[in-house]
PDB file of N, CA and C in Angstrom:
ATOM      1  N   UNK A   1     101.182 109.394  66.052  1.00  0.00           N
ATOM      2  CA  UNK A   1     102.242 110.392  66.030  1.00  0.00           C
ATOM      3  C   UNK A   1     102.408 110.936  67.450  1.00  0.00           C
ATOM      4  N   UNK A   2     103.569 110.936  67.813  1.00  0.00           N
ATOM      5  CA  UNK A   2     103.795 112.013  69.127  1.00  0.00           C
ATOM      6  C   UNK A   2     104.131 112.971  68.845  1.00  0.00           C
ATOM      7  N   UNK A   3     103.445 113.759  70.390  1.00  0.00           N
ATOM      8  CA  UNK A   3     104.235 115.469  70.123  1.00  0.00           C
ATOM      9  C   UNK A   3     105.557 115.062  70.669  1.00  0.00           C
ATOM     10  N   UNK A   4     106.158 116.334  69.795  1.00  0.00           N
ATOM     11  CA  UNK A   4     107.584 116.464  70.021  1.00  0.00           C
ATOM     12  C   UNK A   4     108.116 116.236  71.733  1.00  0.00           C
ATOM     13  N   UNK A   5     107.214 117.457  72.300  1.00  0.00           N
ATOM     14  CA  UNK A   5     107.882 117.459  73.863  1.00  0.00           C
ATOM     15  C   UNK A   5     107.945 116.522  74.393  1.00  0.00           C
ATOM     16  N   UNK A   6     107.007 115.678  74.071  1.00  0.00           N
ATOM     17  CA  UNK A   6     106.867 113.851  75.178  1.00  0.00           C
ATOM     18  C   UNK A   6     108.382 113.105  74.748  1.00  0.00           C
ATOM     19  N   UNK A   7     108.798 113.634  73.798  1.00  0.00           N
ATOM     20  CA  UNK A   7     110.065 112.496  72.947  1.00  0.00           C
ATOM     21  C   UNK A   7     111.187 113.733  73.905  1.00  0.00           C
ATOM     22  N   UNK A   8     111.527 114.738  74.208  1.00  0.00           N
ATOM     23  CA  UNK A   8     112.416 115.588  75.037  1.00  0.00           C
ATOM     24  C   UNK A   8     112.880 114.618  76.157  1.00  0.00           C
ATOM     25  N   UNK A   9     114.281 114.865  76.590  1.00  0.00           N
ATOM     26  CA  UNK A   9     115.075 114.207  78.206  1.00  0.00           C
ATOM     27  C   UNK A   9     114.770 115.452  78.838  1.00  0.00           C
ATOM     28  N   UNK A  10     114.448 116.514  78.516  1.00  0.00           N
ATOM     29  CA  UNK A  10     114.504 117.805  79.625  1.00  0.00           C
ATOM     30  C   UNK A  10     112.733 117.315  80.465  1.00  0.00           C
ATOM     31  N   UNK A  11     111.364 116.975  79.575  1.00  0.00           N
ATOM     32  CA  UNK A  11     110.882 116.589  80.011  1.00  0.00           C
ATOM     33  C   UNK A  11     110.031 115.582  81.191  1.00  0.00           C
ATOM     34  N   UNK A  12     110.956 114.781  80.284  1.00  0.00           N
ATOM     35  CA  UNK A  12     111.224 113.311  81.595  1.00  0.00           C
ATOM     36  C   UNK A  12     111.450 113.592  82.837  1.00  0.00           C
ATOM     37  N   UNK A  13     112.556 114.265  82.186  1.00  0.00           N
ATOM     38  CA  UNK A  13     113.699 114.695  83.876  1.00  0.00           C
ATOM     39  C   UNK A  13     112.851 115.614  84.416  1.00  0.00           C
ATOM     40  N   UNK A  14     112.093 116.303  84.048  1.00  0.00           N
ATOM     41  CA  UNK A  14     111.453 117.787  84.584  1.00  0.00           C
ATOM     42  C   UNK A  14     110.245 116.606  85.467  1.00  0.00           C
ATOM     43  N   UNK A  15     109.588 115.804  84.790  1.00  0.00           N
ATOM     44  CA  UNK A  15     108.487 114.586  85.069  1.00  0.00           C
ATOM     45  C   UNK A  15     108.839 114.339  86.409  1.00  0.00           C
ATOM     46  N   UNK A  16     110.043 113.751  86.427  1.00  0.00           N
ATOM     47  CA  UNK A  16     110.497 112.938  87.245  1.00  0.00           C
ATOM     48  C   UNK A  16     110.988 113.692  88.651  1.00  0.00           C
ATOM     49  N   UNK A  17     111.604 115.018  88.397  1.00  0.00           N
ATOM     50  CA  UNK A  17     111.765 115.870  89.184  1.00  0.00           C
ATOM     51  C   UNK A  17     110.694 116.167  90.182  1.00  0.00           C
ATOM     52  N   UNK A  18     109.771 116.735  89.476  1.00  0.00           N
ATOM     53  CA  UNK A  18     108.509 117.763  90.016  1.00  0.00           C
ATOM     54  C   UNK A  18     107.994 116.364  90.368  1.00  0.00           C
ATOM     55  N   UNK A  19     107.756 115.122  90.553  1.00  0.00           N
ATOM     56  CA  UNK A  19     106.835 113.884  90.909  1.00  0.00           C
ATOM     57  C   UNK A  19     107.670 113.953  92.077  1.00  0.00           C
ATOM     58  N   UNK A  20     108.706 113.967  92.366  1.00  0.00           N
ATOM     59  CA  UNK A  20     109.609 113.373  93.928  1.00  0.00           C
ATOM     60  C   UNK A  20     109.040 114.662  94.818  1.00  0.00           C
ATOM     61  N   UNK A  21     109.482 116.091  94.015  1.00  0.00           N
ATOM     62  CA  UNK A  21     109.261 117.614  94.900  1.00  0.00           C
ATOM     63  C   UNK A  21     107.703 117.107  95.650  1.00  0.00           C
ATOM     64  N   UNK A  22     106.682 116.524  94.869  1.00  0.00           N
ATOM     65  CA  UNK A  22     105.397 116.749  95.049  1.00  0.00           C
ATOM     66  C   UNK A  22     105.234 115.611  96.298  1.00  0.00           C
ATOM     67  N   UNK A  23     106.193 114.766  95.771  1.00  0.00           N
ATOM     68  CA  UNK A  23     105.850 113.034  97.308  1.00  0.00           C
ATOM     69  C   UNK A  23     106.909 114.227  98.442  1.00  0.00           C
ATOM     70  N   UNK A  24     107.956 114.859  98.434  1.00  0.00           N
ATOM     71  CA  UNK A  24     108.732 115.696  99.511  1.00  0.00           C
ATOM     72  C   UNK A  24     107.605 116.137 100.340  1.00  0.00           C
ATOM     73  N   UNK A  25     106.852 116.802  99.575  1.00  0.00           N
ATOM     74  CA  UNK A  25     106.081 117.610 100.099  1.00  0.00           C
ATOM     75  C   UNK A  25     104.942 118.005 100.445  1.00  0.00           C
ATOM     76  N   UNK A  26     103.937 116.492  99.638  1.00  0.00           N
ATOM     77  CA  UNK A  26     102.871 116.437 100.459  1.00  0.00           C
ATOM     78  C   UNK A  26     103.111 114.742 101.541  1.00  0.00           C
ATOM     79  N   UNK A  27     104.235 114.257 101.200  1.00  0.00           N
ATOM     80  CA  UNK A  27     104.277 112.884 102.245  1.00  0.00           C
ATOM     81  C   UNK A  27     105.490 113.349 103.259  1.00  0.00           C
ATOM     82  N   UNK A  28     106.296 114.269 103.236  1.00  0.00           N
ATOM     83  CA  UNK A  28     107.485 114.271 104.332  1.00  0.00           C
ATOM     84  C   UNK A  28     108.792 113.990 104.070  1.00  0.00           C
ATOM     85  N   UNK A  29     108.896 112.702 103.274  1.00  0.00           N
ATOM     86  CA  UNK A  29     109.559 111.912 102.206  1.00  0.00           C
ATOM     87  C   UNK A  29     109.501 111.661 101.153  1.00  0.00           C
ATOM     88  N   UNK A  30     110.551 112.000 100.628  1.00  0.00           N
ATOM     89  CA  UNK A  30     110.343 111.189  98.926  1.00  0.00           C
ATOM     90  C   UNK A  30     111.292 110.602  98.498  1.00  0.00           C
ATOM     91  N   UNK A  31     111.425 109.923  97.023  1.00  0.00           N
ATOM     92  CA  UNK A  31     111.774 108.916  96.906  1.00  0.00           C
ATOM     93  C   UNK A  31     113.265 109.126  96.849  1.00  0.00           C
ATOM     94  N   UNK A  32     114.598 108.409  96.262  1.00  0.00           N
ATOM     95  CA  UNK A  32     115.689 108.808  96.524  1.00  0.00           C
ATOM     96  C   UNK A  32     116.010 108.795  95.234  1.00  0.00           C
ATOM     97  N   UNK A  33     114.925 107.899  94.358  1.00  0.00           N
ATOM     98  CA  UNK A  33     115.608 107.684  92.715  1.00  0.00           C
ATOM     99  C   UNK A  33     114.269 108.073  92.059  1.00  0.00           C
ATOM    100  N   UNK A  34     114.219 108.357  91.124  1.00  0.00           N
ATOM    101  CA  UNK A  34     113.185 108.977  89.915  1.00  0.00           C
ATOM    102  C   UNK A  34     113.814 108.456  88.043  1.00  0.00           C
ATOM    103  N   UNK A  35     113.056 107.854  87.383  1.00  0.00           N
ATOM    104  CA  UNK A  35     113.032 107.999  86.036  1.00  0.00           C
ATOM    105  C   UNK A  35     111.820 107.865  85.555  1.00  0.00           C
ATOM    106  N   UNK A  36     111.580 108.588  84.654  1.00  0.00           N
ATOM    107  CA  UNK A  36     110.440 108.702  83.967  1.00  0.00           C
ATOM    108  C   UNK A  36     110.768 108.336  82.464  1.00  0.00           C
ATOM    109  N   UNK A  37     109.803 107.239  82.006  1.00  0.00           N
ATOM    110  CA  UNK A  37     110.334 106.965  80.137  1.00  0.00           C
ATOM    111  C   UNK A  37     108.829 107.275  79.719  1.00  0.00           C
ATOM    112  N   UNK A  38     108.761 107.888  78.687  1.00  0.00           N
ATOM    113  CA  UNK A  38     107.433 108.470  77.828  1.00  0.00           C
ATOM    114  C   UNK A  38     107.707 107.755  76.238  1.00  0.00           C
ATOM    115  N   UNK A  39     106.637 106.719  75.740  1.00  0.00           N
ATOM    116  CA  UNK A  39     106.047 106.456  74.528  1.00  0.00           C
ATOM    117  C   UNK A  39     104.560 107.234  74.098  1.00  0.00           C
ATOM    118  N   UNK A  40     104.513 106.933  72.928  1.00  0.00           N
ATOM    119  CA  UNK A  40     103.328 107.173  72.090  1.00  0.00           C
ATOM    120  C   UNK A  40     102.393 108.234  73.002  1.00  0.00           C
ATOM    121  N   UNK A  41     100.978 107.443  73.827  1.00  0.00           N
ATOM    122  CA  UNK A  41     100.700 107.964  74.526  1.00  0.00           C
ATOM    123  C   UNK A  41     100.913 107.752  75.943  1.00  0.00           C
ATOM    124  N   UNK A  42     101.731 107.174  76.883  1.00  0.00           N
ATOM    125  CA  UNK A  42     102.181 106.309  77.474  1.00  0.00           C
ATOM    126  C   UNK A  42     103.335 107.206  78.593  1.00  0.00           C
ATOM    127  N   UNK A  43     103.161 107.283  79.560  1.00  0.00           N
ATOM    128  CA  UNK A  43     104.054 108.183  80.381  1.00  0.00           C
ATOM    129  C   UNK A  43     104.051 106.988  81.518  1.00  0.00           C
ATOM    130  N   UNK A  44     105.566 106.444  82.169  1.00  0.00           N
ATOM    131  CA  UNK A  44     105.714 105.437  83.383  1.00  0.00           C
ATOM    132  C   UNK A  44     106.805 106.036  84.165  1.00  0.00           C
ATOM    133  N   UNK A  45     106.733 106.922  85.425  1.00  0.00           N
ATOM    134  CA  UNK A  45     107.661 107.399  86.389  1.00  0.00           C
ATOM    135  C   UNK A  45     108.060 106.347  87.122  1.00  0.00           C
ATOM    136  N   UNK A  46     109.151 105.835  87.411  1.00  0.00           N
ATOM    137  CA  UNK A  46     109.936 104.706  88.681  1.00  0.00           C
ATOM    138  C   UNK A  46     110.068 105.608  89.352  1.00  0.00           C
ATOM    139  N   UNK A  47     109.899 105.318  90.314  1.00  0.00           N
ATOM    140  CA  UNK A  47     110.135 106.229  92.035  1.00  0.00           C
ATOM    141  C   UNK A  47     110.910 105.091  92.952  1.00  0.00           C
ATOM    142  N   UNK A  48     112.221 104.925  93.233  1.00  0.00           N
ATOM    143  CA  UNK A  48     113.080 104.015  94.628  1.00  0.00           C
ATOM    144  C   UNK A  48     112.934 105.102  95.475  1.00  0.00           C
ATOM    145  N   UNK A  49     113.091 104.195  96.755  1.00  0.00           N
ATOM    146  CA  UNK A  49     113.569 104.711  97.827  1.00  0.00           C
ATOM    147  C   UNK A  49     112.339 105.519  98.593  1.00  0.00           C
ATOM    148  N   UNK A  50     112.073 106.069 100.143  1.00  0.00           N
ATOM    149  CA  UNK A  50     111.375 106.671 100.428  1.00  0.00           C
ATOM    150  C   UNK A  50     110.323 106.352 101.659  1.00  0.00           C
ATOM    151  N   UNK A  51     110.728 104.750 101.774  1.00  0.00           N
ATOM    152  CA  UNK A  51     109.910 104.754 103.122  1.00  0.00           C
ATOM    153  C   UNK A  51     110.144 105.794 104.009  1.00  0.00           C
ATOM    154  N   UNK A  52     108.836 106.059 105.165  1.00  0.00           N
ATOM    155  CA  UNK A  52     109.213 106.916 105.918  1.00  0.00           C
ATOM    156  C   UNK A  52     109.907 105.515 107.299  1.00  0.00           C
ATOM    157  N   UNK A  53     110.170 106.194 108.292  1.00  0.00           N
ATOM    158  CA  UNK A  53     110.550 105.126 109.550  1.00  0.00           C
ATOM    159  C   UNK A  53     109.329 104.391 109.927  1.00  0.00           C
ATOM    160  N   UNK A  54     108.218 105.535 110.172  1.00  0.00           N
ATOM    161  CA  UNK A  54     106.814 104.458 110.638  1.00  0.00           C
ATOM    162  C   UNK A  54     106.981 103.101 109.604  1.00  0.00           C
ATOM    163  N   UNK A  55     106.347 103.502 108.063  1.00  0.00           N
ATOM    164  CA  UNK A  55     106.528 102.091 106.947  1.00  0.00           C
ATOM    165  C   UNK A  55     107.697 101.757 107.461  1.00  0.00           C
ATOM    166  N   UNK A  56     108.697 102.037 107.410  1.00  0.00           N
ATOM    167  CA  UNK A  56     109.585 100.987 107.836  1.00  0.00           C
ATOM    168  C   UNK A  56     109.202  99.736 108.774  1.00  0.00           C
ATOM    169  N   UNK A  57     109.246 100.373 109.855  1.00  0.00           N
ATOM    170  CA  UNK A  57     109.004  99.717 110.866  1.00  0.00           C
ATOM    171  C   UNK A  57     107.761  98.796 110.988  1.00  0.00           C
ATOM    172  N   UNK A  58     106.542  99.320 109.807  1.00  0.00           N
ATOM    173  CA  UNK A  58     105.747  98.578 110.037  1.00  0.00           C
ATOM    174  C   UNK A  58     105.946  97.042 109.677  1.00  0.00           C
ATOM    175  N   UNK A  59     106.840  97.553 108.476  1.00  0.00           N
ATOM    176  CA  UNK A  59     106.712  96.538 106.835  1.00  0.00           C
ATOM    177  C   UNK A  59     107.701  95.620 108.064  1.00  0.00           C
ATOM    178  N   UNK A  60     109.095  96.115 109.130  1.00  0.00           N
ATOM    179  CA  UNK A  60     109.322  94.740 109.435  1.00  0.00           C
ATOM    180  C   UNK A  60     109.001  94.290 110.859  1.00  0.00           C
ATOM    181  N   UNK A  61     107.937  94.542 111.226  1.00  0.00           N
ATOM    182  CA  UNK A  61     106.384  93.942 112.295  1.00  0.00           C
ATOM    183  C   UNK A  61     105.913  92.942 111.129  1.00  0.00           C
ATOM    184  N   UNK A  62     106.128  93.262 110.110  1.00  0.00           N
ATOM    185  CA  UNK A  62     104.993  92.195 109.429  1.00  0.00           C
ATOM    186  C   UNK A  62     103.738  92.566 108.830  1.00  0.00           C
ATOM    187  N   UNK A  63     103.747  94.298 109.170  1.00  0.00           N
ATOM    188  CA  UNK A  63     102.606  94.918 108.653  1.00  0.00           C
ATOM    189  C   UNK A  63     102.893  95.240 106.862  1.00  0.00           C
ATOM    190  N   UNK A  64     103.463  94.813 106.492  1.00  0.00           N
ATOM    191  CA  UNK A  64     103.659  95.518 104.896  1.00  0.00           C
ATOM    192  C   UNK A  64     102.747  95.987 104.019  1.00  0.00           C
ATOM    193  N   UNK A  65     100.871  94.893 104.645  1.00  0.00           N
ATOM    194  CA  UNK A  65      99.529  95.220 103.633  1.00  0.00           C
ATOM    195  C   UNK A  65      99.370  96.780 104.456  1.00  0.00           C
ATOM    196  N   UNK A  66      99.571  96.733 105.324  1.00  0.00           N
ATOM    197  CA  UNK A  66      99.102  98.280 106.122  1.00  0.00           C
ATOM    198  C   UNK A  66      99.767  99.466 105.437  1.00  0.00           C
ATOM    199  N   UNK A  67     100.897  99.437 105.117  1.00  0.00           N
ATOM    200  CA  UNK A  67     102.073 100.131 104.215  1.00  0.00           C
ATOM    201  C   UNK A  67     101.111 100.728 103.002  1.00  0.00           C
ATOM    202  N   UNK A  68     101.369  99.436 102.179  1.00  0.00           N
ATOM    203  CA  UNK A  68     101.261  99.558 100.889  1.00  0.00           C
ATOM    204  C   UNK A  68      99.252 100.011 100.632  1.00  0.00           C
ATOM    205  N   UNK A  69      98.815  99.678 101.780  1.00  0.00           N
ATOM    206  CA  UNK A  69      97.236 100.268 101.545  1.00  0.00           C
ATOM    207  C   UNK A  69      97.129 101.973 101.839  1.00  0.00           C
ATOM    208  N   UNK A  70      98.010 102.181 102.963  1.00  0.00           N
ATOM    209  CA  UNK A  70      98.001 103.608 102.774  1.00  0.00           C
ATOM    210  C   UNK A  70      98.616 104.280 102.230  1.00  0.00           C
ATOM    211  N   UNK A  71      99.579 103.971 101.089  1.00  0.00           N
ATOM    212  CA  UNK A  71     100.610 104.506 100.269  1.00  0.00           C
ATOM    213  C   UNK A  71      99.208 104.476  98.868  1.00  0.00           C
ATOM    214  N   UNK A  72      98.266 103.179  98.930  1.00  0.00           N
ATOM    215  CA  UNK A  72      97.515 103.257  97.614  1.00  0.00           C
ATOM    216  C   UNK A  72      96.206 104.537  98.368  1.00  0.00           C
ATOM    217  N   UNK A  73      95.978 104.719  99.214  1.00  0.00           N
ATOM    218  CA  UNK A  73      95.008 105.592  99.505  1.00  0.00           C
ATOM    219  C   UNK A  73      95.744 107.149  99.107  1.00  0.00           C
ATOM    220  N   UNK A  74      96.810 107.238  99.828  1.00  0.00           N
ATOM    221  CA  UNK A  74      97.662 108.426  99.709  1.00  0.00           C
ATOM    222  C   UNK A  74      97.838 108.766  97.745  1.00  0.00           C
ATOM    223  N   UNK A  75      98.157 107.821  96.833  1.00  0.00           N
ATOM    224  CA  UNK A  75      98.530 108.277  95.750  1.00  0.00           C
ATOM    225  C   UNK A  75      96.761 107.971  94.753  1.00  0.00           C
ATOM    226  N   UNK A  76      95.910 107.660  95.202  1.00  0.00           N
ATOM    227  CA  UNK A  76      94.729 107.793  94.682  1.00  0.00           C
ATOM    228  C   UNK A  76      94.201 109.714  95.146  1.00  0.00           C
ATOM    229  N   UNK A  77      94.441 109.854  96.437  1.00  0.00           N
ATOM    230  CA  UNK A  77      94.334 110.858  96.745  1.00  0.00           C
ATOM    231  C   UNK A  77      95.004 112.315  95.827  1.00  0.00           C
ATOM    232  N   UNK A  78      96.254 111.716  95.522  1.00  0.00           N
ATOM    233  CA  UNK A  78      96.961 112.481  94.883  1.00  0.00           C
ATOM    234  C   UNK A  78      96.740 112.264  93.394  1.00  0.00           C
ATOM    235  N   UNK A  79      95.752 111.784  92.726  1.00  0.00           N
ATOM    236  CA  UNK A  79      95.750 111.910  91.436  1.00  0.00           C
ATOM    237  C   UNK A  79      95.400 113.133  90.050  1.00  0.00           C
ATOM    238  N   UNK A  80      94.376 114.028  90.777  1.00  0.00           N
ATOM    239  CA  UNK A  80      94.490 114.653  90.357  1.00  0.00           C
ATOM    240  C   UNK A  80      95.770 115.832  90.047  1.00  0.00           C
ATOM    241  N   UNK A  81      96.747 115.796  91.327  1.00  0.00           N
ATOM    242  CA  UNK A  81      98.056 116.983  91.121  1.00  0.00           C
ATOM    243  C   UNK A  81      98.822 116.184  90.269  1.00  0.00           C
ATOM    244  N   UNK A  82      99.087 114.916  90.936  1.00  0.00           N
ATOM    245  CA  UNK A  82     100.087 114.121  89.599  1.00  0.00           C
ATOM    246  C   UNK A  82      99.583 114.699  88.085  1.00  0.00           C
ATOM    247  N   UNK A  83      98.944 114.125  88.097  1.00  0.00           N
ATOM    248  CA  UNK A  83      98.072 114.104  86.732  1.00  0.00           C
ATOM    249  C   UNK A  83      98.076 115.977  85.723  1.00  0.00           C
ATOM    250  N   UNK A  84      97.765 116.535  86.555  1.00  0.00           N
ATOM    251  CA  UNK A  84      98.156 118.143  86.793  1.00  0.00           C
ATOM    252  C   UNK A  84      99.905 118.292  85.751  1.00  0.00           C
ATOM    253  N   UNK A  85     100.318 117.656  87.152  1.00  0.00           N
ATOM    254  CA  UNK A  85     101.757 117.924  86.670  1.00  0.00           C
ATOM    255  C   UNK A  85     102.241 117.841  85.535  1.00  0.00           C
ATOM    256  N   UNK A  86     101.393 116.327  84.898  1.00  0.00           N
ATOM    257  CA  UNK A  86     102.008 115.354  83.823  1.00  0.00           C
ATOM    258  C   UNK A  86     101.301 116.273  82.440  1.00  0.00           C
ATOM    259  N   UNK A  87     100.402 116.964  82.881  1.00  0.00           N
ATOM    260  CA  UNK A  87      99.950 117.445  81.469  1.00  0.00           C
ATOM    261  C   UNK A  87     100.892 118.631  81.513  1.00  0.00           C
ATOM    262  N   UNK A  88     100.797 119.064  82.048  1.00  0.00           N
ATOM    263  CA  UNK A  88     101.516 120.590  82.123  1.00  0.00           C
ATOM    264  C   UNK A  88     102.727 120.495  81.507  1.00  0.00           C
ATOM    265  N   UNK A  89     103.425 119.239  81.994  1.00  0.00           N
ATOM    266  CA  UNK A  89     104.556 119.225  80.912  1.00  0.00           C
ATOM    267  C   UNK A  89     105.140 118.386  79.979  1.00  0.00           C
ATOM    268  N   UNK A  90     103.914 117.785  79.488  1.00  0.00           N
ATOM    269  CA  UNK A  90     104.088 117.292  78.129  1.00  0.00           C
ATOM    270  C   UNK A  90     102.790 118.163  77.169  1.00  0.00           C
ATOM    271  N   UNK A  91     101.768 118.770  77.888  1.00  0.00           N
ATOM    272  CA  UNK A  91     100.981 119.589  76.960  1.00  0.00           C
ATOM    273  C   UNK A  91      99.765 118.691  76.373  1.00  0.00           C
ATOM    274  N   UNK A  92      99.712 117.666  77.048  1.00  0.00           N
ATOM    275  CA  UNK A  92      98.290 116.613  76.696  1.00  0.00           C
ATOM    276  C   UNK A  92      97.613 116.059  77.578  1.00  0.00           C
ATOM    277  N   UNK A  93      96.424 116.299  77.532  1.00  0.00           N
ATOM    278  CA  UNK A  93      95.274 115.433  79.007  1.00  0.00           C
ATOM    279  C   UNK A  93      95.743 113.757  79.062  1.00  0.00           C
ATOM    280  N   UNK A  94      95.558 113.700  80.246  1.00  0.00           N
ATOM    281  CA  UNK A  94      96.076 112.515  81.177  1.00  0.00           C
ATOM    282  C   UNK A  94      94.164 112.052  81.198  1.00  0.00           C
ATOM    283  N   UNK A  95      94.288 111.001  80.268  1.00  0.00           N
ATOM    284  CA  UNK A  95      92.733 110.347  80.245  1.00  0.00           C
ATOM    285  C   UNK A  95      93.123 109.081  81.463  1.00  0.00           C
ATOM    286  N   UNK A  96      94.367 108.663  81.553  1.00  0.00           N
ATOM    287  CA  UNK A  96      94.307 107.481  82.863  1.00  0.00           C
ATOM    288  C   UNK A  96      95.279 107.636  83.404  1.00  0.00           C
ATOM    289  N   UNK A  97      94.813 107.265  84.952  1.00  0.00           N
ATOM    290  CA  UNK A  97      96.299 106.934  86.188  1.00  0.00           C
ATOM    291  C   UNK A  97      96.184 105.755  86.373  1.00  0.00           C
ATOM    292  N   UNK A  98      96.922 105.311  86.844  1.00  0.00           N
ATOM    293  CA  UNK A  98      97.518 103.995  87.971  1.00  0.00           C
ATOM    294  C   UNK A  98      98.722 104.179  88.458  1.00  0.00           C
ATOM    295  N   UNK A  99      98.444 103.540  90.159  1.00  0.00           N
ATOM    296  CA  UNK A  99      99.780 103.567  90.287  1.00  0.00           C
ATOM    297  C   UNK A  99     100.073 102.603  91.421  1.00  0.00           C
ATOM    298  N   UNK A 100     101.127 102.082  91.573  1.00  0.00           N
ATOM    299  CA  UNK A 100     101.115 101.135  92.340  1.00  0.00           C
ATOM    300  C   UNK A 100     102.462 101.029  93.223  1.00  0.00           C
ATOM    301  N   UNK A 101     103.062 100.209  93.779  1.00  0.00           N
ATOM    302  CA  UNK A 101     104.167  99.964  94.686  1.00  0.00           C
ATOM    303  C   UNK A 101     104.263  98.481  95.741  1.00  0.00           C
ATOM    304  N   UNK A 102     105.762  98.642  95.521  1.00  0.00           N
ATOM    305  CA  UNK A 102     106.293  97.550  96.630  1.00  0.00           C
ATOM    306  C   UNK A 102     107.037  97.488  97.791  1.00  0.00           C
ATOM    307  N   UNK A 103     107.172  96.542  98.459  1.00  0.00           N
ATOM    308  CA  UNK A 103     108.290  97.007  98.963  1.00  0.00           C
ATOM    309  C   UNK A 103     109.542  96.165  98.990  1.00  0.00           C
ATOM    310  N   UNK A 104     110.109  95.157  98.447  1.00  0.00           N
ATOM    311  CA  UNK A 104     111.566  94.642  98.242  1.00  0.00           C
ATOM    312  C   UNK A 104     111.459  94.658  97.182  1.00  0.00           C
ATOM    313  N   UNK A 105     112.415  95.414  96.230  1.00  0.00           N
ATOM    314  CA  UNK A 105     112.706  96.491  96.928  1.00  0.00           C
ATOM    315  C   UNK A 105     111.442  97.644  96.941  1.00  0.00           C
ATOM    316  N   UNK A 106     112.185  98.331  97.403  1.00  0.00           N
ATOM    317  CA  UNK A 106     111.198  99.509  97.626  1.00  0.00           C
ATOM    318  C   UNK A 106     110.782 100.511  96.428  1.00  0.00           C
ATOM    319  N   UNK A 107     109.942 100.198  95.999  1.00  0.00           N
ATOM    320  CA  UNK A 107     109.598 101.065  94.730  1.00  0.00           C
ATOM    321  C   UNK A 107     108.060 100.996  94.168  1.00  0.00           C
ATOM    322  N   UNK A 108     108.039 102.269  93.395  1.00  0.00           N
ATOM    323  CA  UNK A 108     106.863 102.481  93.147  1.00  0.00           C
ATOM    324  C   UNK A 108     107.063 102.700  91.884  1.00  0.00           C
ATOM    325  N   UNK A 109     105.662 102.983  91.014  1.00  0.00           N
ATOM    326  CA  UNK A 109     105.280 103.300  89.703  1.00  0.00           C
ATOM    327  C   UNK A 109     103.787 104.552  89.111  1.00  0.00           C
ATOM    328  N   UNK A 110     104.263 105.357  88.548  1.00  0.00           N
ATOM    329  CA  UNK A 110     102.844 106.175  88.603  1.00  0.00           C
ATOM    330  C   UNK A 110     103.085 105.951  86.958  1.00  0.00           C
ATOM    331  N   UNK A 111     101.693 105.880  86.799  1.00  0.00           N
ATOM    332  CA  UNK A 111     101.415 104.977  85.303  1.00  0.00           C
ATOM    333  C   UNK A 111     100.200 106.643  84.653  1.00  0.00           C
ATOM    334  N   UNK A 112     100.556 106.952  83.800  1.00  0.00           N
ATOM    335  CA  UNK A 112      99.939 108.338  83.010  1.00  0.00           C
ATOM    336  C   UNK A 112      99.514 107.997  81.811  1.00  0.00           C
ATOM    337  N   UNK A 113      98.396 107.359  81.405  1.00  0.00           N
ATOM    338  CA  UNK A 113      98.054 107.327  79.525  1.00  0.00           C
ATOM    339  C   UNK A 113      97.259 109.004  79.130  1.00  0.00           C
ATOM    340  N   UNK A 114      98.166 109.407  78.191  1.00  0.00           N
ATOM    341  CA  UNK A 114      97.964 110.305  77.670  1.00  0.00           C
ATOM    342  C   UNK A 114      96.342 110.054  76.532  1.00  0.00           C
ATOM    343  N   UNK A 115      95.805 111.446  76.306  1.00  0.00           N
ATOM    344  CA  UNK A 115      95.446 111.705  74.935  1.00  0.00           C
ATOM    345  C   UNK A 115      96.070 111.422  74.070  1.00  0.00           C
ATOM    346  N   UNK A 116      95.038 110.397  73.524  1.00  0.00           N
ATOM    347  CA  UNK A 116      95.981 110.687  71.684  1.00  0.00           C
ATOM    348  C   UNK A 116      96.366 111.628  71.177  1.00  0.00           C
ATOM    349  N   UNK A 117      97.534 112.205  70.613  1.00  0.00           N
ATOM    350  CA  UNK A 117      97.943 113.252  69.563  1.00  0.00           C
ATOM    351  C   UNK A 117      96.899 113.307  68.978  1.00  0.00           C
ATOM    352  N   UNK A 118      96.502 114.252  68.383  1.00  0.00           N
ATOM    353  CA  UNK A 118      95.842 114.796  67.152  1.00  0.00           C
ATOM    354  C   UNK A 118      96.353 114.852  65.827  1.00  0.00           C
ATOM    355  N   UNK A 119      96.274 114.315  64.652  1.00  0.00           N
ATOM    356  CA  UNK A 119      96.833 114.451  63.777  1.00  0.00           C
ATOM    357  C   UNK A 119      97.803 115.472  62.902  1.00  0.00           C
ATOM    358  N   UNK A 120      98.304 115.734  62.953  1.00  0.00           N
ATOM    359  CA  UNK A 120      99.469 116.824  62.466  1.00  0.00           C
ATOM    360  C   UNK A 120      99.765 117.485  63.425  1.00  0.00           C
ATOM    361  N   UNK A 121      99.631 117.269  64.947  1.00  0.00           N
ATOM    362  CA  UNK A 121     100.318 117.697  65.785  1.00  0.00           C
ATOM    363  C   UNK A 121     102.026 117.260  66.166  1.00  0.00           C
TER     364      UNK A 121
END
């Protein structure tokens, strides 16, 4: 069973919102596109857009593993606030993260498995 709020668009959008505010503002940049879709226990934010110029420039030197290793250091770093965020507004502990990214195109993924509902919740 899901709780109600995880099945809400004000949620998502609120998800998806407060995830870009949080890359604005602890990376400089953030992304240019955001959706967030929530199942069962199951929360997956898309993040486009957002290289800064350095990644840019690295990814076309040819550096792209340099990119994408400090983008995975940077959002391991950040797991606990993500994670923060994601309960706060769906109202259930975040038992797993992952998250990952590319760059053609340019996009990322922050991956949230919720707590199971509780029964008659």
């Amino acid at each position: 069973m899901t709780d109600d709020r995880t099945d809400s668009g004000a949620v998502r959008n609120e998800i998806s919102r407060k995830l870009v505010a949080l890359h604005k503002e602890m990376y400089g940049i953030g992304p240019t596109e955001a959706k967030t879709h929530l199942g069962d226990d199951l929360v997956v934010c898309i993040l486009k857009g957002g290289f800064s110029r350095v990644e840019e420039n690295l990814r076309l030197d040819g550096r792209g593993t340099a990119v994408i290793d400090q983008r995975s250091q940077w959002q391991a770093m950040m797991r606990e606030r993500f994670s923060e965020l994601v309960e706060a507004e769906t109202g259930r502990k975040v038992i797993g993260f992952m998250s990952g990214s590319q760059q053609n195109p340019d996009m990322s993924a922050e991956i949230f498995v919720l707590e199971p509902a509780r029964e008659g919740d």
